[in-house]
C-alpha atoms as a PDB file:
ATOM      1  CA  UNK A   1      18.226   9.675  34.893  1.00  0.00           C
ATOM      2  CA  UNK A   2      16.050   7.933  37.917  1.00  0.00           C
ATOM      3  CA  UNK A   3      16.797  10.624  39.967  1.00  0.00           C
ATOM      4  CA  UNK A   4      14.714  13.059  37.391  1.00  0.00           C
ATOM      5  CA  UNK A   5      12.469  10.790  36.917  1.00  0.00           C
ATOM      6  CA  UNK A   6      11.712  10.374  40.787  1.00  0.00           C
ATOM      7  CA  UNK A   7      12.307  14.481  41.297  1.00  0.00           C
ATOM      8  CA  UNK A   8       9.272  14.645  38.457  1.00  0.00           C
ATOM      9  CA  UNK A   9       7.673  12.055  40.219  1.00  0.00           C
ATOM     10  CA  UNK A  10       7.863  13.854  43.304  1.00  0.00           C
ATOM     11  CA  UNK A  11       9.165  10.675  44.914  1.00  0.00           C
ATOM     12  CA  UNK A  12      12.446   9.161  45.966  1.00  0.00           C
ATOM     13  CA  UNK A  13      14.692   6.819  43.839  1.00  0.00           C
ATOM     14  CA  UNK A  14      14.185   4.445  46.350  1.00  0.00           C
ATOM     15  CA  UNK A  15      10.598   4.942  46.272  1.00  0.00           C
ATOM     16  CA  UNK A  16      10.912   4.597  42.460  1.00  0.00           C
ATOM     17  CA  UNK A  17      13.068   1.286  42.750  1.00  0.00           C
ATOM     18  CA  UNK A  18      10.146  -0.200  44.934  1.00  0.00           C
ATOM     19  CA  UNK A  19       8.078  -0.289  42.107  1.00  0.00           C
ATOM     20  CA  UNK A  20      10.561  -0.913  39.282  1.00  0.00           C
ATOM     21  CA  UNK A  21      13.025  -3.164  39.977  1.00  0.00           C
ATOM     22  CA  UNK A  22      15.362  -1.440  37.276  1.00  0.00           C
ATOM     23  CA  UNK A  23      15.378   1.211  34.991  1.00  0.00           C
ATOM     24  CA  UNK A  24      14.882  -0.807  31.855  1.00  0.00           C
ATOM     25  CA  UNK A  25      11.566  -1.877  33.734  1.00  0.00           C
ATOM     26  CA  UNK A  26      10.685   1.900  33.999  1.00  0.00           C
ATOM     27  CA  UNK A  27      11.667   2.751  30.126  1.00  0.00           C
ATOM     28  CA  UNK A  28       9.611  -0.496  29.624  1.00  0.00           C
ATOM     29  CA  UNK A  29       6.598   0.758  31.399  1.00  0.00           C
ATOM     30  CA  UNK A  30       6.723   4.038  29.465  1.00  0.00           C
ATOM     31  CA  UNK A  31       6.846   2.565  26.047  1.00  0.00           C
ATOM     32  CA  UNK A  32       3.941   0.255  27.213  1.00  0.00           C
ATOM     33  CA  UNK A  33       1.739   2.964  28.152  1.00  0.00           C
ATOM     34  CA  UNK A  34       2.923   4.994  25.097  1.00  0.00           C
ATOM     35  CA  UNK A  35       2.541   2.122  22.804  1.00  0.00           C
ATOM     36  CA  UNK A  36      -1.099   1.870  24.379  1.00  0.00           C
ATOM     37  CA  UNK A  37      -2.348   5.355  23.592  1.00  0.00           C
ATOM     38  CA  UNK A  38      -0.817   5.497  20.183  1.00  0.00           C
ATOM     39  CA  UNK A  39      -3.266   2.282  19.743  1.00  0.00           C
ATOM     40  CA  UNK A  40      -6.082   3.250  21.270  1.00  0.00           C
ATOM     41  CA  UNK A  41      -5.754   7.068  19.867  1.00  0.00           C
ATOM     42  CA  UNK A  42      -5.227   5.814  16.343  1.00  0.00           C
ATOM     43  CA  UNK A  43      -7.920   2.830  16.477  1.00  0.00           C
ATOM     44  CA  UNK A  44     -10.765   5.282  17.510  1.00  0.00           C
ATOM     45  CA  UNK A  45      -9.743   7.784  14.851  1.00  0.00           C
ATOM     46  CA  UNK A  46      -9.758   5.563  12.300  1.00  0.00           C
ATOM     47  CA  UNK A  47     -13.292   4.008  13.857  1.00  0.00           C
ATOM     48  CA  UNK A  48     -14.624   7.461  13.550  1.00  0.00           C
ATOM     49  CA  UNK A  49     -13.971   7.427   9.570  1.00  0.00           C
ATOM     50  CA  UNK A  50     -16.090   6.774   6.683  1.00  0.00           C
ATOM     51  CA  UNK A  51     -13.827   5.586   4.193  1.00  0.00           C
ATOM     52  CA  UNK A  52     -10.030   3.792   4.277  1.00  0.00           C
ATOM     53  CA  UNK A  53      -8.304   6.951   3.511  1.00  0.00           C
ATOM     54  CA  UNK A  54     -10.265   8.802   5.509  1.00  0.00           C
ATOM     55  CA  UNK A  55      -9.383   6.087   8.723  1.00  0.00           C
ATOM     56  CA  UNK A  56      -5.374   6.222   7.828  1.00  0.00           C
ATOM     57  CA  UNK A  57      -5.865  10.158   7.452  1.00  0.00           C
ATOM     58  CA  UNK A  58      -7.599  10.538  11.078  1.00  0.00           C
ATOM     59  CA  UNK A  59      -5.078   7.899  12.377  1.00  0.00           C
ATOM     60  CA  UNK A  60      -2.403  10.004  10.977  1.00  0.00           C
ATOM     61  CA  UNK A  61      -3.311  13.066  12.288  1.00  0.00           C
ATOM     62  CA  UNK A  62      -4.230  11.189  15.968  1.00  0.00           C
ATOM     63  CA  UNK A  63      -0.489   9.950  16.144  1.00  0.00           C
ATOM     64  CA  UNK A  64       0.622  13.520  15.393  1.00  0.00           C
ATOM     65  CA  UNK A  65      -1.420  15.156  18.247  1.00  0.00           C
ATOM     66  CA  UNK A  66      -0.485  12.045  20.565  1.00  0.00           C
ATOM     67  CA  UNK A  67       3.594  13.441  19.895  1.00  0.00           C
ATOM     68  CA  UNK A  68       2.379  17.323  20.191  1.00  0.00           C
ATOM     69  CA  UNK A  69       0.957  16.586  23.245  1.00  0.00           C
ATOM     70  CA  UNK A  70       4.030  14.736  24.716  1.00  0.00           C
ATOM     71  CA  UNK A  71       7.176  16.173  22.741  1.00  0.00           C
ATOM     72  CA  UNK A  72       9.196  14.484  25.174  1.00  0.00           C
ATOM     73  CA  UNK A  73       8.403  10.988  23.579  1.00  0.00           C
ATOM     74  CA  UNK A  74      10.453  11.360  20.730  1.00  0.00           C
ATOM     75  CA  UNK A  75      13.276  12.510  22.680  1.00  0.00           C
ATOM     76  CA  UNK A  76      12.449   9.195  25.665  1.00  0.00           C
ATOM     77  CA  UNK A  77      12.445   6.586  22.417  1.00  0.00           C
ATOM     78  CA  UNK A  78      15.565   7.712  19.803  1.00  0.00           C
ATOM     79  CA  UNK A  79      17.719   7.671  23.466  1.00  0.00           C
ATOM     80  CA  UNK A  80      16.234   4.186  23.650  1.00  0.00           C
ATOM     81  CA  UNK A  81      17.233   3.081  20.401  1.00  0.00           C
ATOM     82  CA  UNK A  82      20.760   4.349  19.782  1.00  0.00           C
ATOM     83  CA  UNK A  83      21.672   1.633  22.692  1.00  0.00           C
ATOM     84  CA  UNK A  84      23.371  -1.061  21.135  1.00  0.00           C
ATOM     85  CA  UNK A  85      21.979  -3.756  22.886  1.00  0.00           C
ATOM     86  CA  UNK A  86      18.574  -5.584  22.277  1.00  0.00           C
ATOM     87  CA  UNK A  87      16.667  -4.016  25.496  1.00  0.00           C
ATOM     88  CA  UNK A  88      13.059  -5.067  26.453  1.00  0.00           C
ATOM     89  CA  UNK A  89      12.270  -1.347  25.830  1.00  0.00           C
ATOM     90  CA  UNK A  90      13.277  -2.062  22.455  1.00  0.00           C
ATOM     91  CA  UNK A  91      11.437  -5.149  22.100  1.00  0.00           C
ATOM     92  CA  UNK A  92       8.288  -3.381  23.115  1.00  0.00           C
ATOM     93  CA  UNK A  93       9.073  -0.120  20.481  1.00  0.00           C
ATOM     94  CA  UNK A  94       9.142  -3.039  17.645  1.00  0.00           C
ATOM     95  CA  UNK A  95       5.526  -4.726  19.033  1.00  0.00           C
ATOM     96  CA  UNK A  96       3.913  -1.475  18.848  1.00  0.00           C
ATOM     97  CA  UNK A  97       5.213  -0.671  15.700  1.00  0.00           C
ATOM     98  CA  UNK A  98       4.605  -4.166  14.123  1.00  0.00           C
ATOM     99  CA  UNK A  99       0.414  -3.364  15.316  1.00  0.00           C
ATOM    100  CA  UNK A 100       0.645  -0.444  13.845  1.00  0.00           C
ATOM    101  CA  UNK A 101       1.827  -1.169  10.514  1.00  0.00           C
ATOM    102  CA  UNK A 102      -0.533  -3.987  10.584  1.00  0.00           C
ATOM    103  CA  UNK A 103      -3.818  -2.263  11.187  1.00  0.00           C
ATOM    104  CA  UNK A 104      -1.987   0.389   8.646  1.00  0.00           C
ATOM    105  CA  UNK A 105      -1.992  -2.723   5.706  1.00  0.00           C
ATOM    106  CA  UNK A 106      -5.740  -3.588   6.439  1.00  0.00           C
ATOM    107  CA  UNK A 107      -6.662  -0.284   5.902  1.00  0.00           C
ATOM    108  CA  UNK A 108      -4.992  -0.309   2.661  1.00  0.00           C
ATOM    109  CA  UNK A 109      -6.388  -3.564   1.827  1.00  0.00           C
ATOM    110  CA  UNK A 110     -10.083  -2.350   2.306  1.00  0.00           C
ATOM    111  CA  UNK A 111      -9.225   0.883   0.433  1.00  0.00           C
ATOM    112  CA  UNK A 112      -8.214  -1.969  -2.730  1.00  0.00           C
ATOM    113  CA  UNK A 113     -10.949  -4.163  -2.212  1.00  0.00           C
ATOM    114  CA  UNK A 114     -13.442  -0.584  -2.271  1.00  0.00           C
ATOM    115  CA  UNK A 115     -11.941   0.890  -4.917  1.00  0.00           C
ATOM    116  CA  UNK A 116     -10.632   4.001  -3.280  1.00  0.00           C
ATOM    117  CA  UNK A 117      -6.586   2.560  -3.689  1.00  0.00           C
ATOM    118  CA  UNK A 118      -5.737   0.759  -6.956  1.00  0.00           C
ATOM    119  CA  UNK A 119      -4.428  -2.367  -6.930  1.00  0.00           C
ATOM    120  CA  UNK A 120      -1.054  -1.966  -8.025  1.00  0.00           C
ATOM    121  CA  UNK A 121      -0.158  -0.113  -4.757  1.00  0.00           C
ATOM    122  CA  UNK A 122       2.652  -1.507  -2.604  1.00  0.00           C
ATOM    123  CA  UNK A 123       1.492  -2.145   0.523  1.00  0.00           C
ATOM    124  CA  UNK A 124       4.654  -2.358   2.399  1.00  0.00           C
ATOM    125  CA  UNK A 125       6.224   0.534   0.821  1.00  0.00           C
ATOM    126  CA  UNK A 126       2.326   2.522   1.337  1.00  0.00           C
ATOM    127  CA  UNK A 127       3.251   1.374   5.373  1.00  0.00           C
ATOM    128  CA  UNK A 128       6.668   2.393   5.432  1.00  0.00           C
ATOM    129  CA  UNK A 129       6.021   5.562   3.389  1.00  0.00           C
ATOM    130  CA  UNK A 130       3.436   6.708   6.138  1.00  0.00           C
ATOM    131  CA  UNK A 131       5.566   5.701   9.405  1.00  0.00           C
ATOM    132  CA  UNK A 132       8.354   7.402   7.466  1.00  0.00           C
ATOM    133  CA  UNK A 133       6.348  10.382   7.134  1.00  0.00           C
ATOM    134  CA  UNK A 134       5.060  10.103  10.697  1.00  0.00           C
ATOM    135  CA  UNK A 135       9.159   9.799  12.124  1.00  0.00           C
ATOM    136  CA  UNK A 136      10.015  12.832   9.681  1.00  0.00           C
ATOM    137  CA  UNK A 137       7.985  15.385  10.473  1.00  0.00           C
ATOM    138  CA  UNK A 138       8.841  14.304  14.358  1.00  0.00           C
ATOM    139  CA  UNK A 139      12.501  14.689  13.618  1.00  0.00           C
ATOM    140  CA  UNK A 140      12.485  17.510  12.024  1.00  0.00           C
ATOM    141  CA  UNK A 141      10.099  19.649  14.284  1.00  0.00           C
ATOM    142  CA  UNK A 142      12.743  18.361  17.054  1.00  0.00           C
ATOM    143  CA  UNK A 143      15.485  19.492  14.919  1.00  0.00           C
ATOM    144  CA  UNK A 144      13.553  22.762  14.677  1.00  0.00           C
ATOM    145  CA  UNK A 145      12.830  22.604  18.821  1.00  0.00           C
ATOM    146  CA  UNK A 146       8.918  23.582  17.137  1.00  0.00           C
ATOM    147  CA  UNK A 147       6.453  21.494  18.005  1.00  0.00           C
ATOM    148  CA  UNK A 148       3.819  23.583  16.589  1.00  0.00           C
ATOM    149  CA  UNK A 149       5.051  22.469  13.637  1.00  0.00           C
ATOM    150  CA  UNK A 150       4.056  19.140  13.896  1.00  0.00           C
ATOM    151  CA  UNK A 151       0.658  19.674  13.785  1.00  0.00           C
ATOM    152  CA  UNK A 152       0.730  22.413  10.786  1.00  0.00           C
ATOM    153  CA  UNK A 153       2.796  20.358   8.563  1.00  0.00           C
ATOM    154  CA  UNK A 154       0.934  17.040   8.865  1.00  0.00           C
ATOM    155  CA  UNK A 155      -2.441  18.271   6.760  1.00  0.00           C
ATOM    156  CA  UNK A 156      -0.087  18.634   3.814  1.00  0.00           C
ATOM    157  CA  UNK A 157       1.831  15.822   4.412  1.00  0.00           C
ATOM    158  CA  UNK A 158      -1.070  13.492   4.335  1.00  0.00           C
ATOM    159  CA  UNK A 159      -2.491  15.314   1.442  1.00  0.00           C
ATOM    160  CA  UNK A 160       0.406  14.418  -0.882  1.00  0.00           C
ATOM    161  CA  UNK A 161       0.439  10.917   0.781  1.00  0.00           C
ATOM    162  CA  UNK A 162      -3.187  10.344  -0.024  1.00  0.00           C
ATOM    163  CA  UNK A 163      -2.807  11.681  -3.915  1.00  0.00           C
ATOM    164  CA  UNK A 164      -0.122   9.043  -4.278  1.00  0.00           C
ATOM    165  CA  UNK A 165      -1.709   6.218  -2.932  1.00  0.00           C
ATOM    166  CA  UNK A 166      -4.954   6.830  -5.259  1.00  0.00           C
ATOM    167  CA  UNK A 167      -3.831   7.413  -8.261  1.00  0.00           C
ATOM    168  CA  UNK A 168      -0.818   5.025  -8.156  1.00  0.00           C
ATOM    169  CA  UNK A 169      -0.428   3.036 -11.363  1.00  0.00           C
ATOM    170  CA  UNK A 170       2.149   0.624 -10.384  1.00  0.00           C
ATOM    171  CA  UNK A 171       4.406   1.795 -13.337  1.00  0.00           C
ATOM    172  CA  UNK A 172       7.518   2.893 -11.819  1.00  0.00           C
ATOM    173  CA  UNK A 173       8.986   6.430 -13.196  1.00  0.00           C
END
């Protein structure tokens, strides 16, 4: 509610409402700077990396600190989305993720075109297999009320992530 928001604040709702007009503007404002660290977080990891897996590997395990370090996130976005309407909170949930799975298919691209992904990988289903893995281990260390075990479940996570993307065939089983 604003009035827990302002309490955490340590400022009135009126105070609040001075500098958000509504509270869509301040769930707005909170997925913009959210959407802005996961960026910025994931960007320099990957930056930091010597190879394509290596950069969606250290982006991987940036997003997971990011949540560990702000459980509350999950909780402040899946509120957001079971609303029904289209809200600009929404909106700016789907622009982050849209960046995100589009730096995610250039780094598969470069792992193709240096021969450390074959070819016949998927790219969309590579993305969506990764934010899936991302959005499962959050649910399920909410669903666990662990947050710990975010972080000691993503190193094996990513490992089996990274064995199927590189030795992919493109046959399906």
């Amino acid at each position: 509610t604003t009035a827990a928001i302002a309490e955490r604040m340590q400022v009135t709702q009126g105070a609040l409402f001075r500098h958000f007009p509504s509270k869509e503007d301040i769930w707005r404002a909170v997925l913009q700077w959210v959407g802005g660290e996961l960026l910025a977080r994931t960007e320099a990891a990957a930056a930091a990396a010597r190879s394509a897996l290596d950069s969606l590997e250290a982006m991987f395990m940036a997003h997971i600190a990011l949540v560990a370090e702000h459980p509350g996130l999950p909780r402040l976005l899946f509120g957001e989305l079971q609303r029904a309407q289209d809200t600009a909170a929404k909106r700016v949930a789907r622009s982050i993720v849209k960046r995100y799975r589009d730096r995610l298919l250039v780094l598969l691209a470069h792992g193709k075109s240096n021969g450390e992904i074959p070819e016949a990988i998927d790219d969309d289903a590579a993305a969506t297999m990764y934010i899936g893995m991302v959005q499962g281990l959050i649910v399920q260390s909410l669903l666990s009320g662990n947050v710990k075990q975010l972080r000691s479940a993503a190193p094996g996570a990513f490992h089996l992530y990274r064995r199927a993307i590189s030795s992919a065939t493109g046959r399906r089983a």
